[in-house]
Protein backbone atom coordinates (compact mmCIF):
# COMPACT_ATOMS: atom_id res chain seq x y z
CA UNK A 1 -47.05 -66.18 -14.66
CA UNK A 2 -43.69 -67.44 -12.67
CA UNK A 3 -42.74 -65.58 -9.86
CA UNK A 4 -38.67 -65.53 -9.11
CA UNK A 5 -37.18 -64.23 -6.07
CA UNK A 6 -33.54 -62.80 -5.52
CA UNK A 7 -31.97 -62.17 -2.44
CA UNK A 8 -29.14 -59.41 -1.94
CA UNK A 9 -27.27 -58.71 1.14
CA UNK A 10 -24.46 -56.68 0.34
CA UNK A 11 -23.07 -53.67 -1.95
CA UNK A 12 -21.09 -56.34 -3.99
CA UNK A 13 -23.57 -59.03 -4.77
CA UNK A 14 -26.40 -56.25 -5.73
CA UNK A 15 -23.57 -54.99 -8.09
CA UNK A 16 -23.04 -58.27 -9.56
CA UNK A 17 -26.93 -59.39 -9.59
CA UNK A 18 -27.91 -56.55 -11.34
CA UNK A 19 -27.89 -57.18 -14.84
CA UNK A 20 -29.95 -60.41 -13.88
CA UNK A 21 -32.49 -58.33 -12.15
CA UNK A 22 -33.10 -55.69 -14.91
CA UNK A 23 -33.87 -58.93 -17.00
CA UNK A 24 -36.31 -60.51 -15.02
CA UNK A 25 -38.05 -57.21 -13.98
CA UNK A 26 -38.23 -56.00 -17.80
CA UNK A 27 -39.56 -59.66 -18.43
CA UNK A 28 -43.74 -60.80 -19.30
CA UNK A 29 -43.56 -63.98 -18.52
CA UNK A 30 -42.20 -63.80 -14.92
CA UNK A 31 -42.82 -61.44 -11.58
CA UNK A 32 -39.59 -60.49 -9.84
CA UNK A 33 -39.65 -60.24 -6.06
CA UNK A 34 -36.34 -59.11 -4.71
CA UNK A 35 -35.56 -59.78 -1.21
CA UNK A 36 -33.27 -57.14 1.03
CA UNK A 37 -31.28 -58.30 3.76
CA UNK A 38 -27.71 -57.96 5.93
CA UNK A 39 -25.09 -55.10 5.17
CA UNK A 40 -28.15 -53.36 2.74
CA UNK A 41 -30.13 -52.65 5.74
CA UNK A 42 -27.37 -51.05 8.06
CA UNK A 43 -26.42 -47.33 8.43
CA UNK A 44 -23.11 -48.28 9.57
CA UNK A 45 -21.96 -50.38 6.50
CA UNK A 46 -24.09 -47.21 4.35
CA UNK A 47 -27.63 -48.13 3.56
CA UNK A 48 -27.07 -49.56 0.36
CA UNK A 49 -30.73 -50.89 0.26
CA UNK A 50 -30.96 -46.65 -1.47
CA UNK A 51 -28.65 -47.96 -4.16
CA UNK A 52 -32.24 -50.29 -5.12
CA UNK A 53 -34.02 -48.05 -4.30
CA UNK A 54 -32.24 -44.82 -7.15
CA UNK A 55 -32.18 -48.05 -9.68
CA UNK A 56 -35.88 -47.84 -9.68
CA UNK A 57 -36.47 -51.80 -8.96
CA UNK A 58 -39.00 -52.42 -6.57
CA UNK A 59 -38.54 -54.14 -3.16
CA UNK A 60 -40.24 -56.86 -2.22
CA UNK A 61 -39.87 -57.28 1.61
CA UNK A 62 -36.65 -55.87 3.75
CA UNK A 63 -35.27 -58.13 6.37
CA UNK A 64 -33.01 -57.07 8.80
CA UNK A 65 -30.82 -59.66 10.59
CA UNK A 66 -27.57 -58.53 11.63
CA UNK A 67 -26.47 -57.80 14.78
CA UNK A 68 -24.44 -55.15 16.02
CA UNK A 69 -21.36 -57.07 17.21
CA UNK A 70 -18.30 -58.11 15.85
CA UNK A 71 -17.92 -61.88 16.55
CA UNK A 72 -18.75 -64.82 14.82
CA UNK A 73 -21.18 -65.74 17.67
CA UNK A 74 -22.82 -63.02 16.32
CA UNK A 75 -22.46 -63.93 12.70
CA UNK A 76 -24.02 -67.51 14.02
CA UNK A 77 -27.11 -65.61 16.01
CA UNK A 78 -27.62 -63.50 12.59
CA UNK A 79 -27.72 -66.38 10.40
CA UNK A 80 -30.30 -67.98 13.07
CA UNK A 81 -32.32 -64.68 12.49
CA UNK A 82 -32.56 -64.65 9.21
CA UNK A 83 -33.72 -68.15 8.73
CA UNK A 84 -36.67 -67.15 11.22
CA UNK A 85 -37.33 -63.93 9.13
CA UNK A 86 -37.42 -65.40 5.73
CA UNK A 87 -39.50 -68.36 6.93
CA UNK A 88 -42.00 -66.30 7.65
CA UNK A 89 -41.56 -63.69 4.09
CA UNK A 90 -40.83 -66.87 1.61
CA UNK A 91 -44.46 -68.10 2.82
CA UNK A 92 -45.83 -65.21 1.71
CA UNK A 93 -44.80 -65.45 -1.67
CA UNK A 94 -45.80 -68.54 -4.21
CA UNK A 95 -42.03 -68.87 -5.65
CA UNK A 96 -41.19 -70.94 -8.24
CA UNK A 97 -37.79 -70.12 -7.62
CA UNK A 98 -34.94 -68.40 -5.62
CA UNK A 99 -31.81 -66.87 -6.57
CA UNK A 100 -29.20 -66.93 -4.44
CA UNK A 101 -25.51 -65.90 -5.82
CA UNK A 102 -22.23 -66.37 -4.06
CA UNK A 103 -21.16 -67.81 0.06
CA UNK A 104 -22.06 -65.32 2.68
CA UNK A 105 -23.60 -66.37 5.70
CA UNK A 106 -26.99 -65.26 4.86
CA UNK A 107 -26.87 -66.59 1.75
CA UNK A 108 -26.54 -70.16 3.25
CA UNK A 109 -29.48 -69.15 5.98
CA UNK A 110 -31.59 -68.49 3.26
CA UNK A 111 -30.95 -71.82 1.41
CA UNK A 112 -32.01 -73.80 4.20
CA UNK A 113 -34.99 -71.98 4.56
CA UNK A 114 -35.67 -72.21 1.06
CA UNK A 115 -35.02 -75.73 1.25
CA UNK A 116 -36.93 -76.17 3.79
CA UNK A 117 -40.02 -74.65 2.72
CA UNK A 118 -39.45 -76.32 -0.95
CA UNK A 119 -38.82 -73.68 -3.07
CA UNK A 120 -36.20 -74.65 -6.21
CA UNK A 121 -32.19 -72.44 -5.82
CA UNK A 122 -30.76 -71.37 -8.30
CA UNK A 123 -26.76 -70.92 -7.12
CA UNK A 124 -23.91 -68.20 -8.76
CA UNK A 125 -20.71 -68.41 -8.29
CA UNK A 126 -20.94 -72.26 -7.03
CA UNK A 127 -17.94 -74.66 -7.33
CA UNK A 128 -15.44 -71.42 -6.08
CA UNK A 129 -12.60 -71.92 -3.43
CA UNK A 130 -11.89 -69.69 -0.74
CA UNK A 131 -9.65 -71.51 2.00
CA UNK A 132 -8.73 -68.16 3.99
CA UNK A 133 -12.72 -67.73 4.43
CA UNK A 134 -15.59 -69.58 6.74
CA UNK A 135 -17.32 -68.38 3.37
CA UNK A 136 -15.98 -71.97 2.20
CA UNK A 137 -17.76 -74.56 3.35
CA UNK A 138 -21.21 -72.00 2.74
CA UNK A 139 -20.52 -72.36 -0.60
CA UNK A 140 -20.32 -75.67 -1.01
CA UNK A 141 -23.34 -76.34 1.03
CA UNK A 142 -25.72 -73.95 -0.76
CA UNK A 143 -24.35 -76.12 -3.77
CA UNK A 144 -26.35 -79.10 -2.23
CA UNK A 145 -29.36 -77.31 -1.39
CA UNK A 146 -29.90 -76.37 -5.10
CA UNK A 147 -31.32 -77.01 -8.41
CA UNK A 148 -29.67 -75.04 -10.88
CA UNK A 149 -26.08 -74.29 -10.82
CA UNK A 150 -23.96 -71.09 -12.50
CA UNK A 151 -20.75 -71.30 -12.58
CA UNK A 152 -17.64 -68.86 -13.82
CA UNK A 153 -15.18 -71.34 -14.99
CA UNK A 154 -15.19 -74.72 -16.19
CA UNK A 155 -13.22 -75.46 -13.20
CA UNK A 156 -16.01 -74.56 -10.55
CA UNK A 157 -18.43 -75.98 -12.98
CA UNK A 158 -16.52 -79.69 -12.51
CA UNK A 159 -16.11 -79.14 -8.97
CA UNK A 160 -19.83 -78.74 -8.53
CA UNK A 161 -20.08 -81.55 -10.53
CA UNK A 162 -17.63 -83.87 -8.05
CA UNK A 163 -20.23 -82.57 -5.50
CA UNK A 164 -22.70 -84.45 -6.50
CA UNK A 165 -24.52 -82.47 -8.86
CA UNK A 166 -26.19 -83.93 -12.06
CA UNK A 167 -24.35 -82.31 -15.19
CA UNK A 168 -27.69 -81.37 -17.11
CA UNK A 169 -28.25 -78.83 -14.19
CA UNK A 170 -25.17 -77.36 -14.02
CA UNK A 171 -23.67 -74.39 -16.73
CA UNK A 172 -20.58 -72.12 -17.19
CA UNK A 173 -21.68 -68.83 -18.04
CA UNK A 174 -18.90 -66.47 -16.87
CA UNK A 175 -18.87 -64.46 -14.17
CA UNK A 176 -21.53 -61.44 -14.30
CA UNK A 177 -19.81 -59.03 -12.75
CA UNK A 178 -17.88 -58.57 -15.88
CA UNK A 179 -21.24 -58.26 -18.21
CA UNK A 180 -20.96 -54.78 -16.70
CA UNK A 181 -17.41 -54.06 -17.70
CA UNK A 182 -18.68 -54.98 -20.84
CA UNK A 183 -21.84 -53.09 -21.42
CA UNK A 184 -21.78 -49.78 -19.14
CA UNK A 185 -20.53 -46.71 -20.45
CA UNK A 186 -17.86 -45.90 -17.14
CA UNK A 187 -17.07 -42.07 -16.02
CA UNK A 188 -13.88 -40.87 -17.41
CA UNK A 189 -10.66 -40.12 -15.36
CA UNK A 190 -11.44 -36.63 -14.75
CA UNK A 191 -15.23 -37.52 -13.63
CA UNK A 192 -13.88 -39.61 -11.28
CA UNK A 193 -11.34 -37.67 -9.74
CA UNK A 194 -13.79 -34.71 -9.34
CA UNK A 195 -16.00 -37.19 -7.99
CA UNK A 196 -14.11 -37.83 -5.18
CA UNK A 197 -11.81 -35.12 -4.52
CA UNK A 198 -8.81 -36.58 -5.58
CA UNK A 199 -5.39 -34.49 -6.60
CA UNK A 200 -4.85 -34.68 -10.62
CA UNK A 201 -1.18 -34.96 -10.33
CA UNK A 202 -1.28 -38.27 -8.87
CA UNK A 203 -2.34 -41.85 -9.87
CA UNK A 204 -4.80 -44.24 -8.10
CA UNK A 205 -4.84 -46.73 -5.82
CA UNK A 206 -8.37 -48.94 -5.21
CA UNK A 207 -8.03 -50.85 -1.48
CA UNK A 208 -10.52 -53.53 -0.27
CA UNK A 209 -9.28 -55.47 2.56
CA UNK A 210 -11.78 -57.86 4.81
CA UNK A 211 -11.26 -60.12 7.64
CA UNK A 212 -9.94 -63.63 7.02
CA UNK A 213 -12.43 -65.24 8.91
CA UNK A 214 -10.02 -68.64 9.07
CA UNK A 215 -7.52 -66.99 11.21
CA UNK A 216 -7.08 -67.46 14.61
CA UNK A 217 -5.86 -64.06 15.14
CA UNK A 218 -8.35 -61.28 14.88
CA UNK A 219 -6.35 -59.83 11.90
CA UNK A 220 -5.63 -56.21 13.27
CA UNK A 221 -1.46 -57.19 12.77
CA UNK A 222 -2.04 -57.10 8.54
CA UNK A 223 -4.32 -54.17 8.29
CA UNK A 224 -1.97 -51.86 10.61
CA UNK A 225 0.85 -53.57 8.09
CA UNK A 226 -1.34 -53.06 4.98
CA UNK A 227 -1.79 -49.28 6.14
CA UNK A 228 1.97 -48.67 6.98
CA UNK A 229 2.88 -49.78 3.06
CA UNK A 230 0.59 -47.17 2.07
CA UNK A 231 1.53 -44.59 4.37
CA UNK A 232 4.66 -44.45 1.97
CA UNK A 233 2.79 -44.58 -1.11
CA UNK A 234 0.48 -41.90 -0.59
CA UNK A 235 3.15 -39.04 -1.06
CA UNK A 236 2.76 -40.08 -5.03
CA UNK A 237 -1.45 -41.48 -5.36
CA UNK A 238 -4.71 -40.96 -4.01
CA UNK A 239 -5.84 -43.90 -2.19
CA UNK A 240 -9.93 -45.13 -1.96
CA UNK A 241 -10.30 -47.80 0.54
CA UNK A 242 -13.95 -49.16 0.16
CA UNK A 243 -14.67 -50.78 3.78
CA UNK A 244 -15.02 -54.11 5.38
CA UNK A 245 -18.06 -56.26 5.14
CA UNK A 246 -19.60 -56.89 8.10
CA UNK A 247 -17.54 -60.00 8.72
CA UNK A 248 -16.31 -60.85 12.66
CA UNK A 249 -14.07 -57.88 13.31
CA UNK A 250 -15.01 -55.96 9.88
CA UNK A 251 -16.02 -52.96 12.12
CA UNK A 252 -12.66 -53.02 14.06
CA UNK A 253 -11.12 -52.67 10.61
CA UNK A 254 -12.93 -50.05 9.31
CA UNK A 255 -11.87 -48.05 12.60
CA UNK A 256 -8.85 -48.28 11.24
CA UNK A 257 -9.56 -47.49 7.99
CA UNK A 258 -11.43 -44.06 8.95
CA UNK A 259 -8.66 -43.23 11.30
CA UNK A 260 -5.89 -43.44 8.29
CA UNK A 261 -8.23 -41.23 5.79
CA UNK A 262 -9.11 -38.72 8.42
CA UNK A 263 -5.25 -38.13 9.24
CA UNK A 264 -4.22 -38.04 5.30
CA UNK A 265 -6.16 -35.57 2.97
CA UNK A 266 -5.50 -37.97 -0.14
CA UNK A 267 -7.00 -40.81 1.60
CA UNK A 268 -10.61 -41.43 1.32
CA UNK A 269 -12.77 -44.05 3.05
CA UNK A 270 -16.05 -45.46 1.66
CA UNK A 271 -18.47 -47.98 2.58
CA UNK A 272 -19.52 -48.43 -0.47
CA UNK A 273 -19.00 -46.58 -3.98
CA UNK A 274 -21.59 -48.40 -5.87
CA UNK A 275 -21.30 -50.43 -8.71
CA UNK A 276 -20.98 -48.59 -11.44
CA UNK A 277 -19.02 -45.44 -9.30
CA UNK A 278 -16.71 -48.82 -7.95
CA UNK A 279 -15.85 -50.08 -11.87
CA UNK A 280 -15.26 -46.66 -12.79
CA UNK A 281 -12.66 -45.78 -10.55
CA UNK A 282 -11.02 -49.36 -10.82
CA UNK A 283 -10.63 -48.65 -14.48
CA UNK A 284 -8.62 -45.55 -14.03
CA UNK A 285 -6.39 -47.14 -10.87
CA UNK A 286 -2.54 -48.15 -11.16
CA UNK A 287 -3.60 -51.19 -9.13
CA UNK A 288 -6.13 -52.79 -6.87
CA UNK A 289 -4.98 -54.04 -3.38
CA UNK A 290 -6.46 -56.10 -0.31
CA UNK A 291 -8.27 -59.36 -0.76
CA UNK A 292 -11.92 -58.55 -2.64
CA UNK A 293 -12.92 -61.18 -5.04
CA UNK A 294 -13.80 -58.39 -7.33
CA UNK A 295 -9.67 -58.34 -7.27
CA UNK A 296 -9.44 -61.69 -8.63
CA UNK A 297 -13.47 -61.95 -11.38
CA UNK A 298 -13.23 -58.67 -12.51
CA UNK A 299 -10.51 -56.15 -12.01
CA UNK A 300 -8.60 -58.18 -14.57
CA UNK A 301 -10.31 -57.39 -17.62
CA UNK A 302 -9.57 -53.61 -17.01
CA UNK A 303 -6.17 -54.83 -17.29
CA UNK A 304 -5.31 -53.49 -13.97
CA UNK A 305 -2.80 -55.48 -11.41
CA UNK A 306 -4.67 -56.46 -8.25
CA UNK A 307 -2.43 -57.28 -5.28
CA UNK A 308 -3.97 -60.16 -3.32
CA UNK A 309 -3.00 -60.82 -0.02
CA UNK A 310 -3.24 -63.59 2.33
CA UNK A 311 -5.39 -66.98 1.71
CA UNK A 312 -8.74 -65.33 2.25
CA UNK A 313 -9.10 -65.85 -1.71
CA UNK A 314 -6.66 -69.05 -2.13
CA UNK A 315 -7.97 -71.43 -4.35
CA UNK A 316 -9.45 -69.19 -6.68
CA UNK A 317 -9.10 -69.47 -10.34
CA UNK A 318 -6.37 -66.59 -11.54
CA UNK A 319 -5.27 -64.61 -14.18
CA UNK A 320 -1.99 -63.51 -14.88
CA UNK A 321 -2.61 -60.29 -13.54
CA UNK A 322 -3.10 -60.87 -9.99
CA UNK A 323 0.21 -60.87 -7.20
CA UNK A 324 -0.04 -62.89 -4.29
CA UNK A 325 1.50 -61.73 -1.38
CA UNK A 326 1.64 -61.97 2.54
CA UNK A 327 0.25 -59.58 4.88
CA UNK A 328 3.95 -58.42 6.14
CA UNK A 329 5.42 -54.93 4.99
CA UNK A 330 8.27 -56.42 2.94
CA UNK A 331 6.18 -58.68 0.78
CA UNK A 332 3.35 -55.87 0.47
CA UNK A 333 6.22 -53.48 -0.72
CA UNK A 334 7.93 -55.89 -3.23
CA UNK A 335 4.19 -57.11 -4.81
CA UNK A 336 3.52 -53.23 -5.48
CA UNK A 337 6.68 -52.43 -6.63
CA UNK A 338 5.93 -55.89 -9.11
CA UNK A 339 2.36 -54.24 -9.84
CA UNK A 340 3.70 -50.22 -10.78
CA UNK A 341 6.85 -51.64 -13.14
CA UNK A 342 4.83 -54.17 -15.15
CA UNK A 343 2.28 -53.98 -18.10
CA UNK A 344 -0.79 -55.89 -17.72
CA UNK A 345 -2.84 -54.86 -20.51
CA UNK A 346 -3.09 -57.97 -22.48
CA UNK A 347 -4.15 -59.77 -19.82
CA UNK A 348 -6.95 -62.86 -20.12
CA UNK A 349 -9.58 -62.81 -17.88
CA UNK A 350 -10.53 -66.76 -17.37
CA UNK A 351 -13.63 -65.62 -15.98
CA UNK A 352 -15.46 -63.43 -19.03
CA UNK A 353 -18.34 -65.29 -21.08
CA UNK A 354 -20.85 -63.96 -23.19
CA UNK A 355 -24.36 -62.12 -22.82
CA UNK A 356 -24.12 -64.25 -19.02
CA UNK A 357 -27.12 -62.78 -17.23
CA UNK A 358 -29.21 -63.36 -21.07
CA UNK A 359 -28.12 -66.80 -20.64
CA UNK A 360 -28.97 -67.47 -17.19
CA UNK A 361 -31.99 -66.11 -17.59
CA UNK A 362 -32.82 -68.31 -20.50
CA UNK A 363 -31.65 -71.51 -18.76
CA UNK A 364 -33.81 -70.63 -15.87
CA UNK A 365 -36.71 -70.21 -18.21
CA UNK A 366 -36.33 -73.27 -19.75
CA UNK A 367 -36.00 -75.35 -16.59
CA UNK A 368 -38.46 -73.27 -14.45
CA UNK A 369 -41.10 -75.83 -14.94
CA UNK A 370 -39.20 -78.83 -14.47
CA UNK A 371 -37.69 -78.35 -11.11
CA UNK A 372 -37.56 -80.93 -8.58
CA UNK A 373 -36.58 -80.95 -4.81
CA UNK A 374 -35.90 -84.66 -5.22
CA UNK A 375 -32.19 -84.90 -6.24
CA UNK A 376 -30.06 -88.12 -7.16
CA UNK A 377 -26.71 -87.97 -5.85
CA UNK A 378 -24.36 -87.70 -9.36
CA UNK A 379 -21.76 -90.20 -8.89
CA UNK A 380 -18.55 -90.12 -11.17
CA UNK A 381 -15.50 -92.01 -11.29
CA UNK A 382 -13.10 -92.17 -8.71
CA UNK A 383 -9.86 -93.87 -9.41
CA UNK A 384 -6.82 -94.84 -7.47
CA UNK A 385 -8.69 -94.38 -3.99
């Protein structure tokens, strides 16, 4: 029997992992081992490793690494922890393969290790562009440290391909994250407004905002901006803000974040809603704001606007549904304004695909035996240099 081993660190990439895990645990020809790590592991960003845990899939090992400071010196110490830490768990385990899925820091400290120790990646969400985020350059070098490449678009899948990468290894399949718009029955409006306490008469607003880790600045000037925009839109919605990841200065933010619920009683503050509890509430919002790639993958097939702000998510492929805007109060106002008086319901989202966590897990199945460490660099065409 195959073993394969996934690694989550955070609310969101559990979320999107999910269907993917279900399949491989519910699988006979393979053992799942899932590895916990980062924001999962920390009371202050909510002890999402429970979240697991209520799902019913077991845990293979928990590995805490973060630190409990806010700079990237501390990012950089974490990500030298966690390379120590899985060193030691991936040698306990005879993997014949790793999923990793997205650009976080850990994620790139466990693809070195991985590398290291000569177990076969298998990388989601490769080929993506985020030029606001050090997240960047982890992508694209988690790309190189792997076998088998998913990507969302067949933008990112070319990209990975001008990496280097041989073609036969790498596939679009969508992004995943929308498998579960697709195949979860979602609460209804009332469910989620007794949920969470909100007030009937008034429509909902969905705000995830995280530090651009590519600024010099330690962004406190566009979240005190972001909050005084919705200081004059609470009057007429409920706002959820679902808190910073734990990002240099994510922790000064979400100081802010829990001073501007506990001073407004139609305010709310989470550090996670889940998943499912996260989709549903998106589904019944006016609009999504902040700078989440959930704004940009899946929030559009709801046909909800999502406000993006800044360059944390430039690059990204969009749909016509998403608003760009600064971080300043003028350009926040006008892009909502844009989002409340326009209809987005017939929206394409250019990142759905079909059955995508089936067909990832059939790809891997089919390849599982034939993975090799030893790559050839996959040269194409250059003209006009």
């Amino acid at each position: 029997m195959r073993t394969i081993g996934i690694v989550t660190g955070t609310r969101a990439d559990y979320g999107i992992l999910k269907p993917l895990i279900k399949r491989i645990h519910d699988s006979e020809e393979v053992e799942l081992k899932i590895f916990v790590t980062g924001m999962h592991l920390s009371q202050e960003f909510g002890m999402t490793v429970n979240e697991i845990k209520n799902d019913g899939f077991p845990i293979a090992e928990e590995i805490e690494i973060l630190l409990s400071s806010d700079s990237k010196r501390a990012m950089v110490k974490s990500m030298g922890l966690a390379m120590i830490s899985f060193s030691e768990v991936l040698e306990r385990y005879n993997l014949d393969l790793i999923v990793i899925l997205g650009d976080r820091f850990e994620a790139l400290a466990v693809a070195i290790t991985a590398n290291t120790l000569s177990i076969p990646i298998a990388h989601i969400h490769g080929g993506e562009t985020t030029e606001g985020a050090i997240d960047e350059g982890f992508r694209h070098a988690i790309t190189k440290f792997s076998q088998l490449h998913f990507a969302s678009t067949d933008e990112y899948k070319k990209r990975i391909i001008q990496l280097g990468e041989n073609p036969n290894n790498v596939y679009n399949v969508g992004a995943m994250g929308i498998e579960n718009i697709k195949t979860l029955s979602l609460l209804e409006r009332d469910e989620v407004y007794k949920k969470y306490n909100l007030n009937k008469s008034k429509d909902l607003i969905i705000c995830t905002y995280h530090p651009e880790t590519m600024l010099n600045s330690n962004g406190i000037k566009e979240v005190e901006a972001l909050i005084e925009v919705l200081e004059n839109y609470k009057k007429n919605y409920n706002i959820i803000i679902t808190k910073s990841n734990a990002d240099a200065n994510g922790r000064i933010f979400n100081e802010l974040w829990d001073r501007f619920a506990n001073e407004n009683e139609d305010v709310h503050s989470y550090f996670s809603l889940g998943m499912y509890n996260y989709l549903s509430a998106v589904s019944h919002s006016k609009f999504v704001i902040g700078n989440s790639s959930s704004g940009i993958i899946e929030v559009p097939s709801f046909g909800v606007p999502t406000i993006n702000i800044g360059n944390r998510q430039k690059g990204r492929v969009q749909a016509n549904s998403i608003i760009n805007s600064n971080a300043s109060v003028a350009g926040l106002t006008n892009a909502i304004e844009t989002a409340i008086n326009s209809d987005y319901s017939n929206v394409q989202n250019p990142y759905e695909g079909e059955f995508t966590s089936k067909n990832i897990f059939q790809i891997i199945m089919s390849n599982i035996d034939n993975l090799y460490m030893e790559k050839s660099f996959y040269d194409i065409e250059v003209k006009n240099l």
